[in-house]
N, C-alpha and C. Protein backbone atom coordinates (compact mmCIF):
# COMPACT_ATOMS: atom_id res chain seq x y z
N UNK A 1 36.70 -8.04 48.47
CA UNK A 1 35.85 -6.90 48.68
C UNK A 1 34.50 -7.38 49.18
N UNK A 2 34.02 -6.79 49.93
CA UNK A 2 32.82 -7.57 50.80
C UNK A 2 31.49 -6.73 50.22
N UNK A 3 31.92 -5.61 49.74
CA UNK A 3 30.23 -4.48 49.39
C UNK A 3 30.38 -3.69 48.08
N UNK A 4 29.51 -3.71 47.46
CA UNK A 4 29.52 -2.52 46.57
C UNK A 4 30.64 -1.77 46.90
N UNK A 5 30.06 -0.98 48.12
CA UNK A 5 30.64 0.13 48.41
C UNK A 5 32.41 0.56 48.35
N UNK A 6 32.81 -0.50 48.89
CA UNK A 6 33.89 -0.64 49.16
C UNK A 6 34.72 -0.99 47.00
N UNK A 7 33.57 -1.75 46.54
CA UNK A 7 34.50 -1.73 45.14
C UNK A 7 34.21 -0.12 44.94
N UNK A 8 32.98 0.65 44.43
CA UNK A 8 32.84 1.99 44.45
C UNK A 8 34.03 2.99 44.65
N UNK A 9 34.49 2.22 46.16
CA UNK A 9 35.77 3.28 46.49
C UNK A 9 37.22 3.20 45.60
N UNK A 10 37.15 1.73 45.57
CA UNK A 10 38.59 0.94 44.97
C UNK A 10 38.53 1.76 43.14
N UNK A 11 37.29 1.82 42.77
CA UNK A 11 36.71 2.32 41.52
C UNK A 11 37.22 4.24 41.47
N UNK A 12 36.98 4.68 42.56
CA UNK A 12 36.91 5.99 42.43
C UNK A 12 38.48 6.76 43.17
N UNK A 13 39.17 5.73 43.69
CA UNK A 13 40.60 6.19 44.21
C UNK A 13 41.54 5.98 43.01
N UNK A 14 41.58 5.05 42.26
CA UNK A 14 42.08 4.16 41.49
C UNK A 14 41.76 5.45 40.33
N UNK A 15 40.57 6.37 39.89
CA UNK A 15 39.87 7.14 39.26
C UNK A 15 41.18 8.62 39.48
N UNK A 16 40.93 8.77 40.49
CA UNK A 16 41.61 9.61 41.12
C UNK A 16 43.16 9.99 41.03
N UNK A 17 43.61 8.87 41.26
CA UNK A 17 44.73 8.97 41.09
C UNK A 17 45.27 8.59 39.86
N UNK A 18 44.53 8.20 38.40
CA UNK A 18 44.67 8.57 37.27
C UNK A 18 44.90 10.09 36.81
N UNK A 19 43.52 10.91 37.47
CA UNK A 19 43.61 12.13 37.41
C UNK A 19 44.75 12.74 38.05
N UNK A 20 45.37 12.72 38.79
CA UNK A 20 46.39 13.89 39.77
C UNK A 20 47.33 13.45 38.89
N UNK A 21 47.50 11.87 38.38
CA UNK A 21 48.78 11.95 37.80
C UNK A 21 48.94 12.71 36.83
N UNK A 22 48.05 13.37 36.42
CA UNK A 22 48.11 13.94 34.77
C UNK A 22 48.72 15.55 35.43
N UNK A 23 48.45 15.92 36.50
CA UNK A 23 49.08 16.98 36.21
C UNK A 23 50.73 16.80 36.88
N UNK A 24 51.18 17.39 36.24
CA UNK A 24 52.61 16.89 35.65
C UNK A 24 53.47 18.02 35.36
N UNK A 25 54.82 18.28 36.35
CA UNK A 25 55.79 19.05 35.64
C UNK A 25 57.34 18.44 35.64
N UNK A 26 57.79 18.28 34.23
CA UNK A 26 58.76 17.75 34.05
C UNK A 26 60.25 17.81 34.77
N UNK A 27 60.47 17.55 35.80
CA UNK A 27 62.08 17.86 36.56
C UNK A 27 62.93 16.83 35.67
N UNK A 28 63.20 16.35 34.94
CA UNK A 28 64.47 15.10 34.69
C UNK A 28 63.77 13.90 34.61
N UNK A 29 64.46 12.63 34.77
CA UNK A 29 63.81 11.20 34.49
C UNK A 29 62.73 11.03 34.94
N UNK A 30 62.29 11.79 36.26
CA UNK A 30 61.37 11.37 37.21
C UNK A 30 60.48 12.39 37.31
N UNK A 31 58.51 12.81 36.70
CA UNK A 31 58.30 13.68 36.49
C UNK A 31 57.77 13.84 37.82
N UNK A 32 57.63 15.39 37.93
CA UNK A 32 56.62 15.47 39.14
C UNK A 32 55.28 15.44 39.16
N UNK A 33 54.72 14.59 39.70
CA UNK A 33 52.49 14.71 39.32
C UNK A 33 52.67 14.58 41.15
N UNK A 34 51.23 14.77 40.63
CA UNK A 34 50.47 14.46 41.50
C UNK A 34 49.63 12.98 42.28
N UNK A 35 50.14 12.08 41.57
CA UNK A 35 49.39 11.05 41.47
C UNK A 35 49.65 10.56 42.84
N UNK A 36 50.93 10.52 43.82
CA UNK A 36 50.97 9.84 45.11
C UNK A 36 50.30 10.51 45.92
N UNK A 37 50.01 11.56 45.55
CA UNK A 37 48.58 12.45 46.41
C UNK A 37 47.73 11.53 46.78
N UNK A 38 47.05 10.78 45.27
CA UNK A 38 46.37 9.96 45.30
C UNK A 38 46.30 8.67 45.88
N UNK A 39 46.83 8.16 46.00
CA UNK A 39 47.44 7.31 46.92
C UNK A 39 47.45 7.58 48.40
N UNK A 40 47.96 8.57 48.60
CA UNK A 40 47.70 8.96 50.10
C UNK A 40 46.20 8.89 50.64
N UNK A 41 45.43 10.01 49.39
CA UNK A 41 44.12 10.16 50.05
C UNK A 41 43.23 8.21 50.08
N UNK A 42 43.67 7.92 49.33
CA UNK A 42 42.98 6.56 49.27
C UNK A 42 43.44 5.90 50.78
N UNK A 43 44.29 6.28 51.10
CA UNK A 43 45.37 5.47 52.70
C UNK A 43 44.14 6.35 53.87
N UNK A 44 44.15 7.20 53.39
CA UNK A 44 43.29 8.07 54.33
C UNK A 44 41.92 7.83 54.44
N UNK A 45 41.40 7.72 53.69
CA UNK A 45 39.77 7.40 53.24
C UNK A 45 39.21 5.73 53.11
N UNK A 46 39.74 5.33 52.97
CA UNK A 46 39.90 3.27 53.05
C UNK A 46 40.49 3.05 53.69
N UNK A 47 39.79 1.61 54.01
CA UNK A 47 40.04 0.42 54.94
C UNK A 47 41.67 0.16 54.32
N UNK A 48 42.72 -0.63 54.89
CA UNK A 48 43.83 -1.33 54.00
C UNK A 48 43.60 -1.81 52.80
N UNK A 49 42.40 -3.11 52.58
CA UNK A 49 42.18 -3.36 51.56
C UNK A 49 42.16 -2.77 50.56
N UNK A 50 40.79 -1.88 50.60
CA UNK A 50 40.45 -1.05 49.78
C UNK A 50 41.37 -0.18 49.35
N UNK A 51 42.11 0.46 50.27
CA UNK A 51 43.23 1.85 49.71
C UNK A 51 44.26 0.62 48.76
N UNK A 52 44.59 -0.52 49.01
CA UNK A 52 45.50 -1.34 48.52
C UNK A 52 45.03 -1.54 46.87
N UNK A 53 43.97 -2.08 47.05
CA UNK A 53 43.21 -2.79 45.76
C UNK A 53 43.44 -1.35 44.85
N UNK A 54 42.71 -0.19 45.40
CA UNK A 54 42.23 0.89 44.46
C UNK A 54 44.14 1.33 43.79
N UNK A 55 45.42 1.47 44.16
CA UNK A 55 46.35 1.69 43.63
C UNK A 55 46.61 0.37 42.73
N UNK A 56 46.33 -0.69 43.02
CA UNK A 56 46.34 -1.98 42.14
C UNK A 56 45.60 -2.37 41.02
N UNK A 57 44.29 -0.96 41.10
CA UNK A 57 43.55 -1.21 39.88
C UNK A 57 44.08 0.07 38.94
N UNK A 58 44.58 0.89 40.20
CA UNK A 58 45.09 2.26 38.82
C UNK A 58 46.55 1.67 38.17
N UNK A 59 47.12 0.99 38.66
CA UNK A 59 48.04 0.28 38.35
C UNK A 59 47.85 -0.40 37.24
N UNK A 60 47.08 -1.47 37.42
CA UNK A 60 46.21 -2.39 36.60
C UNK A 60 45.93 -1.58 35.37
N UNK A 61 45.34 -0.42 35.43
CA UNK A 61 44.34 0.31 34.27
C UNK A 61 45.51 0.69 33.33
N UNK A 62 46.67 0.69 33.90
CA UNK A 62 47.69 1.48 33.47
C UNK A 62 48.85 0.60 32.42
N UNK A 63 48.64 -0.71 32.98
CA UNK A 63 49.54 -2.01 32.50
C UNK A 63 48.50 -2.17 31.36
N UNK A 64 47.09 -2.03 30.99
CA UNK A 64 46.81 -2.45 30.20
C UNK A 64 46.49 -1.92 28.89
N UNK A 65 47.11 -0.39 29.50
CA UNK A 65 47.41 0.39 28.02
C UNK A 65 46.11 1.47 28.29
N UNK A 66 45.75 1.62 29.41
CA UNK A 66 44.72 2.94 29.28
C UNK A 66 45.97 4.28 29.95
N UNK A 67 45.40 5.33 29.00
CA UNK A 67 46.53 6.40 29.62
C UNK A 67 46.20 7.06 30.95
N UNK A 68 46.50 6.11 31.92
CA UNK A 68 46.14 6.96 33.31
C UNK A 68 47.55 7.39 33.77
N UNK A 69 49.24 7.00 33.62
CA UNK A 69 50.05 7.36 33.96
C UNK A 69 50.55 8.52 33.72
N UNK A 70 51.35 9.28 34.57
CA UNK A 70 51.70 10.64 34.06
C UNK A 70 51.95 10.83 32.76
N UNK A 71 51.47 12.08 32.14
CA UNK A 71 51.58 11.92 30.78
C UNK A 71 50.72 11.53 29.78
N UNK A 72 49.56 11.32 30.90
CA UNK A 72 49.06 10.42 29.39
C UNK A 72 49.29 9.27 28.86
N UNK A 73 50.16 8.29 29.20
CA UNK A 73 50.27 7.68 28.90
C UNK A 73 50.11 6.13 29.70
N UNK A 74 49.95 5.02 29.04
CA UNK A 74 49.89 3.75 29.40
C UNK A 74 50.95 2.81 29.23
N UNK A 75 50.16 1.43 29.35
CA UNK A 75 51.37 0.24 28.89
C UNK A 75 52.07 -0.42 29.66
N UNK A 76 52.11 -1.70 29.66
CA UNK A 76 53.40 -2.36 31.07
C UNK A 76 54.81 -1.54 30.65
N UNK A 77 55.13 -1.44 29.17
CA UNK A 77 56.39 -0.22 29.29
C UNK A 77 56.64 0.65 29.91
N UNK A 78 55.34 1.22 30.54
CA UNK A 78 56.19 2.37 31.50
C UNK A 78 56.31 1.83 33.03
N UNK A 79 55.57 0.55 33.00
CA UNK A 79 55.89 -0.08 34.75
C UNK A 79 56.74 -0.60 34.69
N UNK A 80 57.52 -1.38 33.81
CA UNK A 80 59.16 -1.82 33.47
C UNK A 80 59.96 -0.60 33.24
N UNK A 81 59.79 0.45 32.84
CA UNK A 81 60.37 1.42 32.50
C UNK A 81 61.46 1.85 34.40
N UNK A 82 62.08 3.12 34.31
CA UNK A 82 62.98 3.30 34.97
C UNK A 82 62.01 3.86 36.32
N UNK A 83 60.75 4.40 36.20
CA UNK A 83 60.25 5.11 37.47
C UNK A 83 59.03 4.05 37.55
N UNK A 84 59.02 2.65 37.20
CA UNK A 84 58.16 1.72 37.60
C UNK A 84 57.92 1.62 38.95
N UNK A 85 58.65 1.92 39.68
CA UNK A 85 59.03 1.39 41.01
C UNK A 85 58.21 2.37 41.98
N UNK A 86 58.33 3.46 41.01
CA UNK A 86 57.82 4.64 42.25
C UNK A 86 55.90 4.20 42.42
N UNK A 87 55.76 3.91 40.89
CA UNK A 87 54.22 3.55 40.74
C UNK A 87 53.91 2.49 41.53
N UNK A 88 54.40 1.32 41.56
CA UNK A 88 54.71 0.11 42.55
C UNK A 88 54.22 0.50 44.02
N UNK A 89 55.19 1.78 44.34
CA UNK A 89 55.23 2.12 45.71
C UNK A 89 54.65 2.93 46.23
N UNK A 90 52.86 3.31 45.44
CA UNK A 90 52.03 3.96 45.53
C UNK A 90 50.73 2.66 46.72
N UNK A 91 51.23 1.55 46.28
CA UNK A 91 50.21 0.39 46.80
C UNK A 91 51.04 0.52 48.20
N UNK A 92 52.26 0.52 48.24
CA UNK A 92 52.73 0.29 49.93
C UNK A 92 52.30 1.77 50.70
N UNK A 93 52.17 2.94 49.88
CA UNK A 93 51.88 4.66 50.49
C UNK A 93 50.48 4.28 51.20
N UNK A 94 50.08 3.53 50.47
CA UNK A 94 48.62 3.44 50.27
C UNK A 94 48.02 2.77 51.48
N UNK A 95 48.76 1.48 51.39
CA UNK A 95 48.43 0.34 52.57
C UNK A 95 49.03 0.77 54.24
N UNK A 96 50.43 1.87 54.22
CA UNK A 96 50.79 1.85 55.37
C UNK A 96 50.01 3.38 56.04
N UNK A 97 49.61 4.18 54.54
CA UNK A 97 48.63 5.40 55.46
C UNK A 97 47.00 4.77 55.98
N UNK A 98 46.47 4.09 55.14
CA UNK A 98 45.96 3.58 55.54
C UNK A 98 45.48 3.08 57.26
N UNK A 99 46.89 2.12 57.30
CA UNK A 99 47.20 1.37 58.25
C UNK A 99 46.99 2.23 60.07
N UNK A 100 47.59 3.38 59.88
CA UNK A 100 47.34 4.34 60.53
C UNK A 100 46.58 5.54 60.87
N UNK A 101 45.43 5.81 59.75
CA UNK A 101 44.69 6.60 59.29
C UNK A 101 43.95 6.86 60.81
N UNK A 102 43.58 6.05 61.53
CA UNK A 102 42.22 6.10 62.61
C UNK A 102 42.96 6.06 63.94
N UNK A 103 44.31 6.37 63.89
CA UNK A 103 45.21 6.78 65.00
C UNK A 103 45.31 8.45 65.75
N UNK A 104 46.08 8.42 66.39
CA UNK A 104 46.30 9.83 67.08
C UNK A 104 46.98 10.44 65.52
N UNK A 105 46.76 11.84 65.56
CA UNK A 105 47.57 12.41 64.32
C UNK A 105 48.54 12.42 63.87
N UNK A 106 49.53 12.38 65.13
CA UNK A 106 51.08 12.18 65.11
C UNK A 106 51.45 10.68 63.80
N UNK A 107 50.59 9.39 64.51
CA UNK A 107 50.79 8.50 64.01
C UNK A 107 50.57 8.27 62.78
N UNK A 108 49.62 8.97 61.96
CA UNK A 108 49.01 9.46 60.64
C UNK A 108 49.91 9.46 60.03
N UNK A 109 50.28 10.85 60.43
CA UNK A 109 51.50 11.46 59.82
C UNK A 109 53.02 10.83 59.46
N UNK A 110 53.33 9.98 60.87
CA UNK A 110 54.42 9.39 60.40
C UNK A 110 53.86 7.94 59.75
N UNK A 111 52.95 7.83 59.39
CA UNK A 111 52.88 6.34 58.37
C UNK A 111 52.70 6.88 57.27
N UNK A 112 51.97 8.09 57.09
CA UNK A 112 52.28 8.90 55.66
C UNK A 112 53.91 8.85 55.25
N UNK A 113 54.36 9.38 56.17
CA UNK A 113 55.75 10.05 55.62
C UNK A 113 56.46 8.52 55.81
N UNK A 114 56.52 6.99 56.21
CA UNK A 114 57.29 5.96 56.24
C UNK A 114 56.39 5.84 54.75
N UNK A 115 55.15 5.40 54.24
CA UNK A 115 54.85 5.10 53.24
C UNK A 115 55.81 5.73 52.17
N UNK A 116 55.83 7.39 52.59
CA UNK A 116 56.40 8.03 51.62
C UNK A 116 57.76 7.64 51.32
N UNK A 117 58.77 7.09 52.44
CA UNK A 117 60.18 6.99 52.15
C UNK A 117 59.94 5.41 51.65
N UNK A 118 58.92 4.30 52.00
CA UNK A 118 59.04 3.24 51.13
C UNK A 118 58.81 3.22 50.11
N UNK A 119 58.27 4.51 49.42
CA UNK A 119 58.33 4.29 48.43
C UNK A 119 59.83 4.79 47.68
N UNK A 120 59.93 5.78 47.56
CA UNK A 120 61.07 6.52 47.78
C UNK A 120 62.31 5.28 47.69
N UNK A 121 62.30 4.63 48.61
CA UNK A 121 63.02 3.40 48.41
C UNK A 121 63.44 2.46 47.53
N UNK A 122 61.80 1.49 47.08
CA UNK A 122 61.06 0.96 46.58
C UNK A 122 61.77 1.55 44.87
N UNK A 123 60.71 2.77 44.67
CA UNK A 123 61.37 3.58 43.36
C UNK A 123 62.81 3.79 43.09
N UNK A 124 63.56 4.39 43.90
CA UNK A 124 65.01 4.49 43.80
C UNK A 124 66.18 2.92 43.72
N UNK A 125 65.35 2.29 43.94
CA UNK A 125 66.19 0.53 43.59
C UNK A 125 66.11 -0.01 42.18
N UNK A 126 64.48 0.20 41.95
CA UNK A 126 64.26 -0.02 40.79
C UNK A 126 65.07 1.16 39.68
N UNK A 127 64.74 2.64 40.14
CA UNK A 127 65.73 3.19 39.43
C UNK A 127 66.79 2.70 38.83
N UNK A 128 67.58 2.26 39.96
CA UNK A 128 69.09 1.95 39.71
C UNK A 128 69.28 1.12 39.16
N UNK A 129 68.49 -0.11 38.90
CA UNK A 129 68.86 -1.38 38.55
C UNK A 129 68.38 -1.13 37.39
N UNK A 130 67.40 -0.77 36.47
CA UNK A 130 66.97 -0.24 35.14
C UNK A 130 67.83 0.72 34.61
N UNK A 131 67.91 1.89 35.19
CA UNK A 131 69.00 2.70 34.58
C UNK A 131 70.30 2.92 34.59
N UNK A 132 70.89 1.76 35.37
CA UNK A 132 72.33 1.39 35.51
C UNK A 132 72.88 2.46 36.24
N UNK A 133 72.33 4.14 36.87
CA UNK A 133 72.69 4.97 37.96
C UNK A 133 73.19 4.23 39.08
N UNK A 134 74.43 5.23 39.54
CA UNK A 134 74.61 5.18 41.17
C UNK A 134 73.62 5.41 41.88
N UNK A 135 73.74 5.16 43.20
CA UNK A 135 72.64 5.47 44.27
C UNK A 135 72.83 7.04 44.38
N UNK A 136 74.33 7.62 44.60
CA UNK A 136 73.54 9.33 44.27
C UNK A 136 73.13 9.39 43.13
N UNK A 137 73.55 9.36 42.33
CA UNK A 137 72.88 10.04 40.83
C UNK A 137 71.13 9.75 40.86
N UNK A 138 71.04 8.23 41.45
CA UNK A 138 69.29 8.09 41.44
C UNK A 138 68.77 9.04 42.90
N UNK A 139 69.51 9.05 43.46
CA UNK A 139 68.61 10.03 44.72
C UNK A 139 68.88 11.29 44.34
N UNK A 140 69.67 11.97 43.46
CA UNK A 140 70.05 13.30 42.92
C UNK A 140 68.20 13.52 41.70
N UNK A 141 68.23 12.41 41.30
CA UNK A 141 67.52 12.32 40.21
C UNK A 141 66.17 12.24 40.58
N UNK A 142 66.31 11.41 41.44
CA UNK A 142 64.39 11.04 42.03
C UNK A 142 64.31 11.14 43.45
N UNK A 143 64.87 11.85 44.25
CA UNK A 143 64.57 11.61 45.55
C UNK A 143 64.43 12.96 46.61
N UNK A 144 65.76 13.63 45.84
CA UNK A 144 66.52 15.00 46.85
C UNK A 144 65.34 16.27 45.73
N UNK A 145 64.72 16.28 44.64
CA UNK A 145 63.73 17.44 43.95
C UNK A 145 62.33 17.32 44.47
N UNK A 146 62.01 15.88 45.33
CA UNK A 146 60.57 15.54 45.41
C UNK A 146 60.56 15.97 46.89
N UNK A 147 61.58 15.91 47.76
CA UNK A 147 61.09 15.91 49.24
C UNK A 147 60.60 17.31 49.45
N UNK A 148 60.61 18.06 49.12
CA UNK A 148 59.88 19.58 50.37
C UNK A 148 57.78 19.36 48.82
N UNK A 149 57.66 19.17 48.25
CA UNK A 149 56.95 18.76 47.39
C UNK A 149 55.73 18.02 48.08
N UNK A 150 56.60 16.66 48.12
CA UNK A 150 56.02 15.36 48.59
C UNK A 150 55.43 15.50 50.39
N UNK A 151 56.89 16.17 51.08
CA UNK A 151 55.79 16.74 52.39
C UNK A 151 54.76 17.38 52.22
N UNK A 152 54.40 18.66 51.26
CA UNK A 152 53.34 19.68 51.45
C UNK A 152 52.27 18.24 50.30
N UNK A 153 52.76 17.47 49.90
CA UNK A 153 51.59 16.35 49.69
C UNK A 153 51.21 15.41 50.97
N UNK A 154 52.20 15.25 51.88
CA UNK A 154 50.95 14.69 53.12
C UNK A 154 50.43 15.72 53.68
N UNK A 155 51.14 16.79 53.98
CA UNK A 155 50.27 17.50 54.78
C UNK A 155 48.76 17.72 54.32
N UNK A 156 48.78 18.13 52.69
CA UNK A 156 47.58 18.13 51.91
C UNK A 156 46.90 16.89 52.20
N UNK A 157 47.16 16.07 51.43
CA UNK A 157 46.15 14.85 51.81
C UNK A 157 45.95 14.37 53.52
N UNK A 158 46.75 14.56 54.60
CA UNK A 158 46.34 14.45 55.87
C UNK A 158 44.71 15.86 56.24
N UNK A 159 45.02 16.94 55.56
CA UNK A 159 44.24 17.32 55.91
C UNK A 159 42.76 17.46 55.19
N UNK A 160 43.30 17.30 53.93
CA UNK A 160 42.21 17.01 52.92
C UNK A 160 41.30 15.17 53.48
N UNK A 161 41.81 14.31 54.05
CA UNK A 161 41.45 13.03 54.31
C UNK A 161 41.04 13.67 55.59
N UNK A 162 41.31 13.71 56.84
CA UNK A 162 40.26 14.28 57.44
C UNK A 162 38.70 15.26 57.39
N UNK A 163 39.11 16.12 56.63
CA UNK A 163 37.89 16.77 56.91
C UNK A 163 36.88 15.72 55.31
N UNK A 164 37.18 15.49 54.39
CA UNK A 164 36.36 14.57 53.84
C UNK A 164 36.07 13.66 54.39
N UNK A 165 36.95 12.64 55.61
CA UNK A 165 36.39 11.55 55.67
C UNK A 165 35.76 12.07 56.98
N UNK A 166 35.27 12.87 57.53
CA UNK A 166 33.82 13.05 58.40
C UNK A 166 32.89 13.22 57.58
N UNK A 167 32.41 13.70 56.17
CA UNK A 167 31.67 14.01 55.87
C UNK A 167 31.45 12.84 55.45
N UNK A 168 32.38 11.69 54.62
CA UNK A 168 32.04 10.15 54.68
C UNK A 168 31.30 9.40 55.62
N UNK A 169 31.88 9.69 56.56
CA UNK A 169 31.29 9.22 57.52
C UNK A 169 29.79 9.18 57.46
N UNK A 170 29.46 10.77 57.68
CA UNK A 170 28.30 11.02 57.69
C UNK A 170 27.31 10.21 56.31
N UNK A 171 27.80 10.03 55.28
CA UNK A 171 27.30 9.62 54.20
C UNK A 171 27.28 8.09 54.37
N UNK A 172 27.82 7.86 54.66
CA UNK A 172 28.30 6.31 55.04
C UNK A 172 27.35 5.26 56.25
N UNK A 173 26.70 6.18 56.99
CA UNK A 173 25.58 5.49 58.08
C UNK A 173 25.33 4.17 57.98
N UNK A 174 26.40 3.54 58.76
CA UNK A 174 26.14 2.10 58.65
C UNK A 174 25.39 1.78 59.50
């Protein structure tokens, strides 16, 4: 991290996406929050680094027993647990919206939505290999309830990360 500023952000995405995760409605193994919202907007609003670090510290906050994970709850138990993977694959949402953030919109969008299926991925392996599920039963379980959801979450955070990050900008006068 090279500035304040930039920890500030890693501090307040990482913040963030503690918060979204909490709101929470229970579908089956895999709850639904909000928290890859968070993640997104951090892809949107930060450099790679920064959007990277800030899911690595909510991550972090989370392994060490503070309750930022859905639920309320903490602990490396729930990152070993069966939907570890999806949390995991909040740092790749993170790094590949990012990655594309300062592109034509089109391109935005589809590094949102590849972040979104690596994670998707990412989560659904780990699924399987923790909870001893088939690959349908884990995409029945965590994959096929989140997609029309998880789109109206990039669209949200694509448009929510634009119009905030001009006003960043503006705040930002380097």
């Amino acid at each position: 991290m090279k500035s304040t500023h930039e920890l500030t952000k890693v501090a307040m995405f990482a913040g963030v996406t503690a918060v979204l995760s909490q709101i929470v409605l229970p579908v089956g193994p895999v709850p639904y929050n909000l928290g890859l919202l968070g993640a997104m907007l951090a892809g949107m609003l930060c450099s790679p680094a920064t959007a990277t670090f800030a899911m690595v510290a909510y991550i972090f906050m989370g392994m060490v027993g503070l309750p930022v994970f859905a639920g309320f709850v903490g602990g490396i138990g729930v990152l070993i647990n069966s939907t570890g993977g999806y949390l995991v694959g909040y740092i790749l949402t993170a790094l590949l919206t990012s990655l594309a953030k300062d592109k034509k919109w089109f391109w935005t969008l589809v590094s949102m939505t590849c972040g979104l299926l690596l994670c998707y991925a990412f989560g659904t392996i780990w699924f399987m290999l923790v909870s001893k599920n088939s690959i349908v039963a884990s995409l029945a379980y965590c994959v096929v309830p989140f997609v029309l959801p998880d789109l109206a979450k990039i669209a949200c955070a694509f448009l929510l990360g634009k119009a905030v990050g001009k006003r960043m900008k503006f705040i930002n006068h380097k």
